[in-house]
C-alpha atoms as a PDB file:
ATOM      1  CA  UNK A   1      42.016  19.969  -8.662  1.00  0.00           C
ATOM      2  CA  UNK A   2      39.523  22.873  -9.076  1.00  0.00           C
ATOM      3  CA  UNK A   3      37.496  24.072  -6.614  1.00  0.00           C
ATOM      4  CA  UNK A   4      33.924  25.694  -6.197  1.00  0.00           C
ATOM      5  CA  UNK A   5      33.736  28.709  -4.829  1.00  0.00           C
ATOM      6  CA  UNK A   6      30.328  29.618  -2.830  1.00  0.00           C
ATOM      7  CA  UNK A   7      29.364  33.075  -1.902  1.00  0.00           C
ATOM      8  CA  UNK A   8      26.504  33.383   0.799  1.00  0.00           C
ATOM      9  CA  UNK A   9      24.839  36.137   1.697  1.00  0.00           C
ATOM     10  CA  UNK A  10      23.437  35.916   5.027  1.00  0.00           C
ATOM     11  CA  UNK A  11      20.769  38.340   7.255  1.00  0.00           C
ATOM     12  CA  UNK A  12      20.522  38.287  10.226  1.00  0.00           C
ATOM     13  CA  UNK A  13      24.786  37.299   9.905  1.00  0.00           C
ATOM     14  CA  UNK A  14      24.595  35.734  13.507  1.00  0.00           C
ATOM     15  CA  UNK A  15      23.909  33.054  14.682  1.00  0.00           C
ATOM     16  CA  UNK A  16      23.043  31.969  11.126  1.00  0.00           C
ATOM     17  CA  UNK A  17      26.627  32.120   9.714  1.00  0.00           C
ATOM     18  CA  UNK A  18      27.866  29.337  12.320  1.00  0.00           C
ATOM     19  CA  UNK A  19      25.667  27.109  11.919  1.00  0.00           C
ATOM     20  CA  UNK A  20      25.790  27.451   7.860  1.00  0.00           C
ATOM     21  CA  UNK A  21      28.976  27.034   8.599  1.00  0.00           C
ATOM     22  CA  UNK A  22      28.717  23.554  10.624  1.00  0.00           C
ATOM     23  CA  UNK A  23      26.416  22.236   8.183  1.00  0.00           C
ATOM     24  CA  UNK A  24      28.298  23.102   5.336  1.00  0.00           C
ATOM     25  CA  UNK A  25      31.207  21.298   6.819  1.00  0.00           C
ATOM     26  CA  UNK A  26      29.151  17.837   7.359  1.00  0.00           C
ATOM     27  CA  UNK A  27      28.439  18.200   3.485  1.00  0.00           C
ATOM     28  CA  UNK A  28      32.236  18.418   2.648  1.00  0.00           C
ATOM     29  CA  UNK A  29      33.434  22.064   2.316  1.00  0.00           C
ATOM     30  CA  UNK A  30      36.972  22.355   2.978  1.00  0.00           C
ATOM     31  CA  UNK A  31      37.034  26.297   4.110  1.00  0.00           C
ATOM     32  CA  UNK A  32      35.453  29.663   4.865  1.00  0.00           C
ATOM     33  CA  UNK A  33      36.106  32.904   4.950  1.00  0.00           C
ATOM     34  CA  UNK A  34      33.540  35.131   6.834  1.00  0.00           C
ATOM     35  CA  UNK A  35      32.993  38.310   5.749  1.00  0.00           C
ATOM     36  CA  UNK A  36      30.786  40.953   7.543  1.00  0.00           C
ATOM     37  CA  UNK A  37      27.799  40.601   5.459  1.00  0.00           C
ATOM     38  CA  UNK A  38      28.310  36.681   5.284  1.00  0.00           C
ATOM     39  CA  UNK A  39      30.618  33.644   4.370  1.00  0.00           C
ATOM     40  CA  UNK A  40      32.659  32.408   1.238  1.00  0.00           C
ATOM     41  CA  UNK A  41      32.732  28.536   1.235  1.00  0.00           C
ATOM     42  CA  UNK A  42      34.915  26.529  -0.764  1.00  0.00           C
ATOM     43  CA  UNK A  43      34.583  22.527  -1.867  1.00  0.00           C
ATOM     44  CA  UNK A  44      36.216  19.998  -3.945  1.00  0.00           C
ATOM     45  CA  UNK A  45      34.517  20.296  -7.523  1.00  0.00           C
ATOM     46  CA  UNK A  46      34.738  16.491  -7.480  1.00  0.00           C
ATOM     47  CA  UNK A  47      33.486  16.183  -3.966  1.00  0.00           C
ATOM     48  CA  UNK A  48      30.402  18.491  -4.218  1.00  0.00           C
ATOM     49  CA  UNK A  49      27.237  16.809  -3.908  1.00  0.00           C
ATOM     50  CA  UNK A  50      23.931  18.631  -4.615  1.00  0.00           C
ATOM     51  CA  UNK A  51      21.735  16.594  -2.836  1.00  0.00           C
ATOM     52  CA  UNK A  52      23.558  16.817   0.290  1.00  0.00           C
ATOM     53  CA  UNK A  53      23.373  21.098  -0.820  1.00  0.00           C
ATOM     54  CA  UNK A  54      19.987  20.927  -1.448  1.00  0.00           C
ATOM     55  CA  UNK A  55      19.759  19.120   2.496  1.00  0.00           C
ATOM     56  CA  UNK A  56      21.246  22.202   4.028  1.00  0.00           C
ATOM     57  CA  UNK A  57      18.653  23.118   6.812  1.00  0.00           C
ATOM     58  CA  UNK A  58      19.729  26.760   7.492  1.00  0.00           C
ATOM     59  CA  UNK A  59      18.901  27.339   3.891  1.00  0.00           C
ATOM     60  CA  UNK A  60      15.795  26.609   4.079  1.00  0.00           C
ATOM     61  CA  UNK A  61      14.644  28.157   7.225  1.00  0.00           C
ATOM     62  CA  UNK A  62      12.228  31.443   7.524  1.00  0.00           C
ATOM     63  CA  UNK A  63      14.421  32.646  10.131  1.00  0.00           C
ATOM     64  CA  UNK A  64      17.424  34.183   8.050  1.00  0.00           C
ATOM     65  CA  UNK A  65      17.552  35.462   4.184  1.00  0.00           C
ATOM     66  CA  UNK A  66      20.736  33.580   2.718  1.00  0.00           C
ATOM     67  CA  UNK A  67      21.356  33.495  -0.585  1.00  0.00           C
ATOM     68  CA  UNK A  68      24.502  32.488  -2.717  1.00  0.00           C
ATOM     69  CA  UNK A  69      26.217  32.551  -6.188  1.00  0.00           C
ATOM     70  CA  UNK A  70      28.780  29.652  -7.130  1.00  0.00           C
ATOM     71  CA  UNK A  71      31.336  29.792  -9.173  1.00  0.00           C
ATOM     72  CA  UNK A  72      34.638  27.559 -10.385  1.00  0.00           C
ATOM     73  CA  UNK A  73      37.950  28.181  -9.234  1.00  0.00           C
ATOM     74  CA  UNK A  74      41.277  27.440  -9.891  1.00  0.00           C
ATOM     75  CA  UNK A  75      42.903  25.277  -7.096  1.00  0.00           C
ATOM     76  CA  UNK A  76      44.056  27.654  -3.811  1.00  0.00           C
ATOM     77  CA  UNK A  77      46.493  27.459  -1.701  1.00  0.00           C
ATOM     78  CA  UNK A  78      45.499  27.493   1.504  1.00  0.00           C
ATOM     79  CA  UNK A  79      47.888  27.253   3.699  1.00  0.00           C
ATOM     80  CA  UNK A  80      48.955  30.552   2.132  1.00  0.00           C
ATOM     81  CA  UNK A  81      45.508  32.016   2.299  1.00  0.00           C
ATOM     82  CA  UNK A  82      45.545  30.812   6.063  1.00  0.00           C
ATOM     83  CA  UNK A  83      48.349  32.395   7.196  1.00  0.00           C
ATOM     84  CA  UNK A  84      47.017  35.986   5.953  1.00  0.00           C
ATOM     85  CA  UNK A  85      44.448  35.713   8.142  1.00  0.00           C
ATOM     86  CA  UNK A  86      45.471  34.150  10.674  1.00  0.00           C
ATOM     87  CA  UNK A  87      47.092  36.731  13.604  1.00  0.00           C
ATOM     88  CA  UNK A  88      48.205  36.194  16.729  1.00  0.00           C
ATOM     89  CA  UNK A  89      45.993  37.200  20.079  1.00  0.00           C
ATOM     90  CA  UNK A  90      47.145  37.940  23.693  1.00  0.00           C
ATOM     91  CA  UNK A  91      44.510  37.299  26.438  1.00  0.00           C
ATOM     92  CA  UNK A  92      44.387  39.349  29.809  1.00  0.00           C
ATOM     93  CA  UNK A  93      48.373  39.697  29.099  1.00  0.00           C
ATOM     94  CA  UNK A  94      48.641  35.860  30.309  1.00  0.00           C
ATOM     95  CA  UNK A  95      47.753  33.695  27.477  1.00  0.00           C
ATOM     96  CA  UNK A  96      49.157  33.924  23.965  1.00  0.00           C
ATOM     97  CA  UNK A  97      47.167  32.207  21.279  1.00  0.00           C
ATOM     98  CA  UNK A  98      49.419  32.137  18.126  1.00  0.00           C
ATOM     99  CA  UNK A  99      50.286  30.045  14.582  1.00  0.00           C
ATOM    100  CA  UNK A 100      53.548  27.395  14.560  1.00  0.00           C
ATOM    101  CA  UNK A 101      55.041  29.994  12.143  1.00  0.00           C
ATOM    102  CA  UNK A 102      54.658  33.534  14.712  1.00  0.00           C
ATOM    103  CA  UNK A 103      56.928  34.581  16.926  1.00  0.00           C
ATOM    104  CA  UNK A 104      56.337  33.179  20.835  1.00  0.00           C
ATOM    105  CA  UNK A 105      55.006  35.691  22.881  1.00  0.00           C
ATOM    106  CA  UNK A 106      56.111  37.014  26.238  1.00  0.00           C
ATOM    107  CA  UNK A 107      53.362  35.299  27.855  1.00  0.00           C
ATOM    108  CA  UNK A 108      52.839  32.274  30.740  1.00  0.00           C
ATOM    109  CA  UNK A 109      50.850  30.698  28.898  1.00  0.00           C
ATOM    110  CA  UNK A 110      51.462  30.090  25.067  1.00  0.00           C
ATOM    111  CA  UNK A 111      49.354  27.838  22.861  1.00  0.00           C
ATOM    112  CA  UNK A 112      50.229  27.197  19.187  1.00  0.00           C
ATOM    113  CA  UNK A 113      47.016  26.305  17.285  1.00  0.00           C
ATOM    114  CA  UNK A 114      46.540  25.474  13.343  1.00  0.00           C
ATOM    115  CA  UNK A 115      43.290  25.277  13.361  1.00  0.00           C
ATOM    116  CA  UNK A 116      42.963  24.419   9.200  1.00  0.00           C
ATOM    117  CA  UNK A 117      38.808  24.082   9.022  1.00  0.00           C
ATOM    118  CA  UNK A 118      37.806  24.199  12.861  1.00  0.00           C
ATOM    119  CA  UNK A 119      36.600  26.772  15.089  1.00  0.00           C
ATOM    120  CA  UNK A 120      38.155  27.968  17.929  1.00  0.00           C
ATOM    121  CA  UNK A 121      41.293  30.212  17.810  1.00  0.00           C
ATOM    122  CA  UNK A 122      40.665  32.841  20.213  1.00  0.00           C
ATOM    123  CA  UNK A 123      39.628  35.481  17.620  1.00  0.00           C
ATOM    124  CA  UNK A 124      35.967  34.915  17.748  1.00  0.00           C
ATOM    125  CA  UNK A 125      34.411  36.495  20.928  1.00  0.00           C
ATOM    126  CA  UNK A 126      33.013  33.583  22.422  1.00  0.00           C
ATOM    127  CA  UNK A 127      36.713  31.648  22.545  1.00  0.00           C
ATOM    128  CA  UNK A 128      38.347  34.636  23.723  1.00  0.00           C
ATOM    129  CA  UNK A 129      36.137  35.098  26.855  1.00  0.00           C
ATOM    130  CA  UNK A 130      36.593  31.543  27.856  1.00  0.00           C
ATOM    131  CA  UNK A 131      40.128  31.427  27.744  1.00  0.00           C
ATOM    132  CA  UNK A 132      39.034  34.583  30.030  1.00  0.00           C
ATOM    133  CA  UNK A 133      37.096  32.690  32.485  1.00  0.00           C
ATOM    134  CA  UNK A 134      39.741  29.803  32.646  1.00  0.00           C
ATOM    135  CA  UNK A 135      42.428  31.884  33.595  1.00  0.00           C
ATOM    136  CA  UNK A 136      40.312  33.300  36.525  1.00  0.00           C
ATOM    137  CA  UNK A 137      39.633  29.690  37.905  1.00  0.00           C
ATOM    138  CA  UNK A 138      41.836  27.324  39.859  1.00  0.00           C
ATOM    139  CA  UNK A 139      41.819  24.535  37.868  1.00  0.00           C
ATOM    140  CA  UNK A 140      44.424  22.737  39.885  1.00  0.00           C
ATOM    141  CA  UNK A 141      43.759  18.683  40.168  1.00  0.00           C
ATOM    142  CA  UNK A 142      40.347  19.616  38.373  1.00  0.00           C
ATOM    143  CA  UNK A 143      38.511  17.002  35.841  1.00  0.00           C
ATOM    144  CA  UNK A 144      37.362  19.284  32.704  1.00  0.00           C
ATOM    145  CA  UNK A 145      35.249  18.795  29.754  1.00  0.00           C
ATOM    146  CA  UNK A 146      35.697  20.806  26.948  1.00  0.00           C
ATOM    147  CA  UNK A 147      32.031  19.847  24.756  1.00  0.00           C
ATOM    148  CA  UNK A 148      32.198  21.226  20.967  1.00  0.00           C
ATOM    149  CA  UNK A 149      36.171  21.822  21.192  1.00  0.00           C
ATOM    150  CA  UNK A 150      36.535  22.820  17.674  1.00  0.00           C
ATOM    151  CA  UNK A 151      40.278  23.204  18.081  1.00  0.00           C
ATOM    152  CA  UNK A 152      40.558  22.025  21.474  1.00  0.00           C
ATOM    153  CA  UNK A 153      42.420  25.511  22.502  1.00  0.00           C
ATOM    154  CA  UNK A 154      40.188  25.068  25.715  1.00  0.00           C
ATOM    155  CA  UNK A 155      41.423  22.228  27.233  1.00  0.00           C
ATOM    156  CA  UNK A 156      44.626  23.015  26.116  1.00  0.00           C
ATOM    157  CA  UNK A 157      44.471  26.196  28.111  1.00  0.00           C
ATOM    158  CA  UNK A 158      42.752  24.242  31.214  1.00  0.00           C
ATOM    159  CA  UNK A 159      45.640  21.666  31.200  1.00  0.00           C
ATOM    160  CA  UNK A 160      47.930  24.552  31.247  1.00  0.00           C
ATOM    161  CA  UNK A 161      46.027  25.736  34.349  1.00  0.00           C
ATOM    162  CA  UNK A 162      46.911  22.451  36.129  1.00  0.00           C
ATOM    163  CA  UNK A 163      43.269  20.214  35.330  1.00  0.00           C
ATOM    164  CA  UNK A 164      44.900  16.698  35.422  1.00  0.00           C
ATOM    165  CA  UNK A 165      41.892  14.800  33.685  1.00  0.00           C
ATOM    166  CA  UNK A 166      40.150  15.975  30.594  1.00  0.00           C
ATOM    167  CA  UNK A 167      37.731  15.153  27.596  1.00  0.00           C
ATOM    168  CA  UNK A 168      37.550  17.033  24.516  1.00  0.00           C
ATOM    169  CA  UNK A 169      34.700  15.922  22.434  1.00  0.00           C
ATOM    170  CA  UNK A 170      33.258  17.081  19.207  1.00  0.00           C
ATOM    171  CA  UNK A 171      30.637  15.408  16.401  1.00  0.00           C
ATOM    172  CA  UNK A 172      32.889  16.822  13.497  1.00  0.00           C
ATOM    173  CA  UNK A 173      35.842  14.912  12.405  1.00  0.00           C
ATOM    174  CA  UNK A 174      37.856  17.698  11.174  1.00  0.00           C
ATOM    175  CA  UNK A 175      37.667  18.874  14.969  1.00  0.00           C
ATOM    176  CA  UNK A 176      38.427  15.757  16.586  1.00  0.00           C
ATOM    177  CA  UNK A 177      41.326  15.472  14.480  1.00  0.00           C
ATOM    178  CA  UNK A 178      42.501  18.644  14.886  1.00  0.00           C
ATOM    179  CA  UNK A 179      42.179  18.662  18.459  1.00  0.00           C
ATOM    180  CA  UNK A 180      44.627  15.750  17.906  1.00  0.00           C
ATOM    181  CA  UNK A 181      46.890  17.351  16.731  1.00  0.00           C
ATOM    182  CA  UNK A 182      46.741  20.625  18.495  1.00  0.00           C
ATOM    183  CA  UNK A 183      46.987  18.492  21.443  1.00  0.00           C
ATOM    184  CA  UNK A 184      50.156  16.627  20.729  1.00  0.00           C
ATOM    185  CA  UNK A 185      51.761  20.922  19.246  1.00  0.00           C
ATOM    186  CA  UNK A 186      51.069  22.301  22.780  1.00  0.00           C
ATOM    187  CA  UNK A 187      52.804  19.341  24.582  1.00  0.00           C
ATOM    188  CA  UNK A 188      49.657  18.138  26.223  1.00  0.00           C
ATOM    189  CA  UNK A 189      49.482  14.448  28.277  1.00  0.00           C
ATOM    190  CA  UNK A 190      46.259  14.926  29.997  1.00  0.00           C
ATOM    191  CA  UNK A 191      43.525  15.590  27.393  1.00  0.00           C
ATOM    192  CA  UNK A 192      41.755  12.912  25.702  1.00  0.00           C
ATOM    193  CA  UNK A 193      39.724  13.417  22.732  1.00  0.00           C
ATOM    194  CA  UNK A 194      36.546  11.977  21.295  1.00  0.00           C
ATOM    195  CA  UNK A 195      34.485  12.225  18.316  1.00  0.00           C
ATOM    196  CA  UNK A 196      30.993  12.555  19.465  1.00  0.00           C
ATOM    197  CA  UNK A 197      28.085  14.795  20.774  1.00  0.00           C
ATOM    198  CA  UNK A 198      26.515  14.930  24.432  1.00  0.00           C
ATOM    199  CA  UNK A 199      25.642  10.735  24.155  1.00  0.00           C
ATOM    200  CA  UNK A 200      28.960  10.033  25.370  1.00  0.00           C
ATOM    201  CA  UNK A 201      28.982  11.898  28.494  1.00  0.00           C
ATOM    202  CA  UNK A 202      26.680   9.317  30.759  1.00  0.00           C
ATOM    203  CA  UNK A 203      28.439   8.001  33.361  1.00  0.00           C
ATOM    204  CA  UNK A 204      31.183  10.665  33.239  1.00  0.00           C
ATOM    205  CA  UNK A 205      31.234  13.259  35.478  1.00  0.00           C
ATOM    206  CA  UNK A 206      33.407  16.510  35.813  1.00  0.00           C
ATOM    207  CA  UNK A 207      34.510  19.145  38.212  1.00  0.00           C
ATOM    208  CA  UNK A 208      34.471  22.085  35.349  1.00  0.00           C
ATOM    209  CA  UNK A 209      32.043  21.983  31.901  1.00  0.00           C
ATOM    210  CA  UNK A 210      33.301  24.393  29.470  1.00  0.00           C
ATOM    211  CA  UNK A 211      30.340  24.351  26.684  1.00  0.00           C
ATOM    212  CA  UNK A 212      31.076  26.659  23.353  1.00  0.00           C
ATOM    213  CA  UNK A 213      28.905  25.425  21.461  1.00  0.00           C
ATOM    214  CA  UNK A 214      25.204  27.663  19.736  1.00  0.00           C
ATOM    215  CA  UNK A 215      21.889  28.725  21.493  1.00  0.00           C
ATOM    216  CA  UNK A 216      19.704  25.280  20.504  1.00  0.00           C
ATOM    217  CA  UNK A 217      22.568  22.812  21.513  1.00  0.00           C
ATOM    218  CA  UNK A 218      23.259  23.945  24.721  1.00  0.00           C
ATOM    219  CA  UNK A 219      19.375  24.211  25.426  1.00  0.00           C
ATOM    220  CA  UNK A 220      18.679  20.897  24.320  1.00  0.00           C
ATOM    221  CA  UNK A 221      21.802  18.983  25.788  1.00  0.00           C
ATOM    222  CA  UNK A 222      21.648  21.368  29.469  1.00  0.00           C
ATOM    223  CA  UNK A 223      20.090  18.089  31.126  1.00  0.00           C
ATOM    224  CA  UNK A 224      23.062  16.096  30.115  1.00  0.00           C
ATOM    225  CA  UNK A 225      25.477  18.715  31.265  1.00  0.00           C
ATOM    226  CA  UNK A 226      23.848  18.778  34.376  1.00  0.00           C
ATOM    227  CA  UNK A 227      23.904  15.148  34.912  1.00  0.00           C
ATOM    228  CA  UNK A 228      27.332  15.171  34.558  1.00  0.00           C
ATOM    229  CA  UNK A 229      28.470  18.375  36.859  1.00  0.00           C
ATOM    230  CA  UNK A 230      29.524  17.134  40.148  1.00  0.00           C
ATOM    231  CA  UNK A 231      28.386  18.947  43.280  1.00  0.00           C
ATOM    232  CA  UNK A 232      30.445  22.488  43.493  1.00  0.00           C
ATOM    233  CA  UNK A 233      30.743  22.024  40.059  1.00  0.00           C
ATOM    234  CA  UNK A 234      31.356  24.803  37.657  1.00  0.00           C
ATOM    235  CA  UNK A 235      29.283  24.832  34.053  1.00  0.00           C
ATOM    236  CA  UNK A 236      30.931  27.936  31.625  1.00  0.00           C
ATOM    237  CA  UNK A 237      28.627  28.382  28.453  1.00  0.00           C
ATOM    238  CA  UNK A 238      28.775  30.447  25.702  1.00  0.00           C
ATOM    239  CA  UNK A 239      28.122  30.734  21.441  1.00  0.00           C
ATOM    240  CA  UNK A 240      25.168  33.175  22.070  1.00  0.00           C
ATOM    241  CA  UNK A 241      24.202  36.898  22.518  1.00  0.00           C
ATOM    242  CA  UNK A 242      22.867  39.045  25.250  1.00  0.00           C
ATOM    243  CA  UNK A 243      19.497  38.393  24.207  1.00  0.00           C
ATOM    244  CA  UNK A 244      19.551  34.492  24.894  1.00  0.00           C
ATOM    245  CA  UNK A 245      20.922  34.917  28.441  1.00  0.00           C
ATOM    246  CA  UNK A 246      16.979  34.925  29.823  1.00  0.00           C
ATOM    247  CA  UNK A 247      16.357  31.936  28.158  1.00  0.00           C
ATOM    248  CA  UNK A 248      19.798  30.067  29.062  1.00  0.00           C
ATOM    249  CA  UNK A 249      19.473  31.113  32.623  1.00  0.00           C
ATOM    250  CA  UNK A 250      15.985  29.632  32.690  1.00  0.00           C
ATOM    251  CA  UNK A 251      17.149  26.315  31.174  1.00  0.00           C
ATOM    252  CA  UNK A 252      20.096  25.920  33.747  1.00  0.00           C
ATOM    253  CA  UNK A 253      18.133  27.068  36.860  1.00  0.00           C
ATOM    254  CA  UNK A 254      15.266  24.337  35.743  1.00  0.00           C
ATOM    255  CA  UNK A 255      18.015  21.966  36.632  1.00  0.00           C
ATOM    256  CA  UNK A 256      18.897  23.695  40.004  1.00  0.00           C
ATOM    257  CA  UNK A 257      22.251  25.284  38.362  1.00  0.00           C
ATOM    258  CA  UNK A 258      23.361  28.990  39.918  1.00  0.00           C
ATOM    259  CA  UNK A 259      24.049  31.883  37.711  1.00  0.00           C
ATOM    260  CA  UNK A 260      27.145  33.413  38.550  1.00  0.00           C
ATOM    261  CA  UNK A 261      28.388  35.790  36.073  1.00  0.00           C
ATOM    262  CA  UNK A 262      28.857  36.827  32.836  1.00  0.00           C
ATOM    263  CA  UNK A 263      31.356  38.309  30.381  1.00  0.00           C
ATOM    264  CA  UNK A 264      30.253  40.161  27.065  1.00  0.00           C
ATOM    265  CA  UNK A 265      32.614  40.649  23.870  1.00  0.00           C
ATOM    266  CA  UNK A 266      30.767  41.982  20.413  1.00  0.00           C
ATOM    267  CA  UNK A 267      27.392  41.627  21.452  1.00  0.00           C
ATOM    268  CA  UNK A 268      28.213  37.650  22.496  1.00  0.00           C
ATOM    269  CA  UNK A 269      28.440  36.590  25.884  1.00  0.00           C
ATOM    270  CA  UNK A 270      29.888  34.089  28.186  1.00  0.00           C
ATOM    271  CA  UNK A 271      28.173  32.864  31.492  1.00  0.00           C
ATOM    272  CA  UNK A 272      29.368  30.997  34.594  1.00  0.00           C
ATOM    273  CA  UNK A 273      26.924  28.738  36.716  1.00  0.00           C
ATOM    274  CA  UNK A 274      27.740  26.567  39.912  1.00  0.00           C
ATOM    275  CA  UNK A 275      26.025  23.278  40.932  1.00  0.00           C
END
């Protein structure tokens, strides 16, 4: 099977490359690379549609200059192409995030994550200062959603810091299924996962809210988040750069939430509130 091969071009690079990214994926790609001036994409030749191309709302926006040349490729292995990639992370010197086929690290707490097409390995900034957070928290007997899980490598790390209940939910099906099976690698009997955005959370309700998600999600779902912190509560967000805190903090105080603190990696950031 050959493959096309997509080249974009992207300025400003962030947040514009994840979301290509995300949209691309609902319109079939398979993989990405990102580079530092923007993303490869790859699809099916058979699979590619050009309507649903042509319906890809980031390229059309007067926010960011993306352009891209296609071109036809032989079929690629990539599982191979993966693995190159693909290196091993230690977190605070506690929490090894690592591929089936690395070595286990001297670490308390090691997850093993294939992530194939989803996000969430620890490598990008915003992962790696959650996993941060988490391991600061008692998380003991806590109930913990993990919203946009990508890989699910955050509730996997919160059941390894003793939550007993949690939800991992995402709207893309390669990351629900993922988290499946990343779920089932790391040993895990306390995470459930479902295949979905912020309409499944009424009438759930949760100790800890761990939200990775991009800028305009997390603004537009806060409400829902809200409604679903219990009292004492504690809502982690991140997916966004120093220059959104003003407006995230204004969102989550409209809804009486309490800014506690923040972390900063690359020019993203992470940011606690309590209820």
């Amino acid at each position: 099977m050959n493959y096309l091969e997509f080249k974009f071009l992207i300025e400003p690079l962030q947040p514009a490359s994840e979301i290509l990214i995300a949209e691309l994926g609902m319109a079939g790609f398979e993989s990405f690379v990102e580079h530092e001036d923007g993303i490869t994409a790859y699809i099916p030749q058979e699979e590619y549609d050009a309507e649903a191309m042509a319906g890809i709302h980031i390229l059309q926006s007067d926010e960011f200059d993306i352009s891209y040349t296609q071109n036809e490729i032989e079929q690629v292995n990539w599982n191979i192409e993966w693995e190159k990639n693909f290196h091993p992370i230690i977190v605070n010197d506690q929490c090894g995030v690592r591929a089936p086929f690395h070595p286990r690290p001297d670490v308390k707490y090691d997850i093993v994550i294939e992530p194939k097409m989803s996000f969430g390995t620890g490598h990008h900034a915003t992962t790696h200062m959650m996993i941060e957070f988490l391991l600061e928290q008692d998380l003991q007997g806590k109930k913990v959603l993990d919203m946009g899980c990508g890989t699910g490598v955050l509730a996997i790390v919160a059941e390894k810091r003793g939550a007993s209940q949690l939800d991992a939910i995402d709207i893309d099906n390669w990351c629900y299924q993922n988290t499946l099976e990343n779920v089932e690698r790391n040993n895990c009997h306390y995470i459930e996962t479902f295949e979905g955005g912020a309409e499944l959370l009424e009438g759930r309700h949760y100790d800890v809210i761990i939200a990775n998600i991009n800028r305009n999600i997390l603004l537009e779902d806060m409400q829902t988040y809200n409604n679903s912190l219990n009292e004492g509560g504690e809502l982690y967000l991140s997916g966004f750069y120093s220059a959104d805190i003003p407006v995230i903090r204004q969102e989550c105080e409209k809804y009486g939430l309490k800014y506690h603190s923040n972390k900063e990696r690359e020019d993203w950031v992470a940011l606690k509130f309590t209820k």
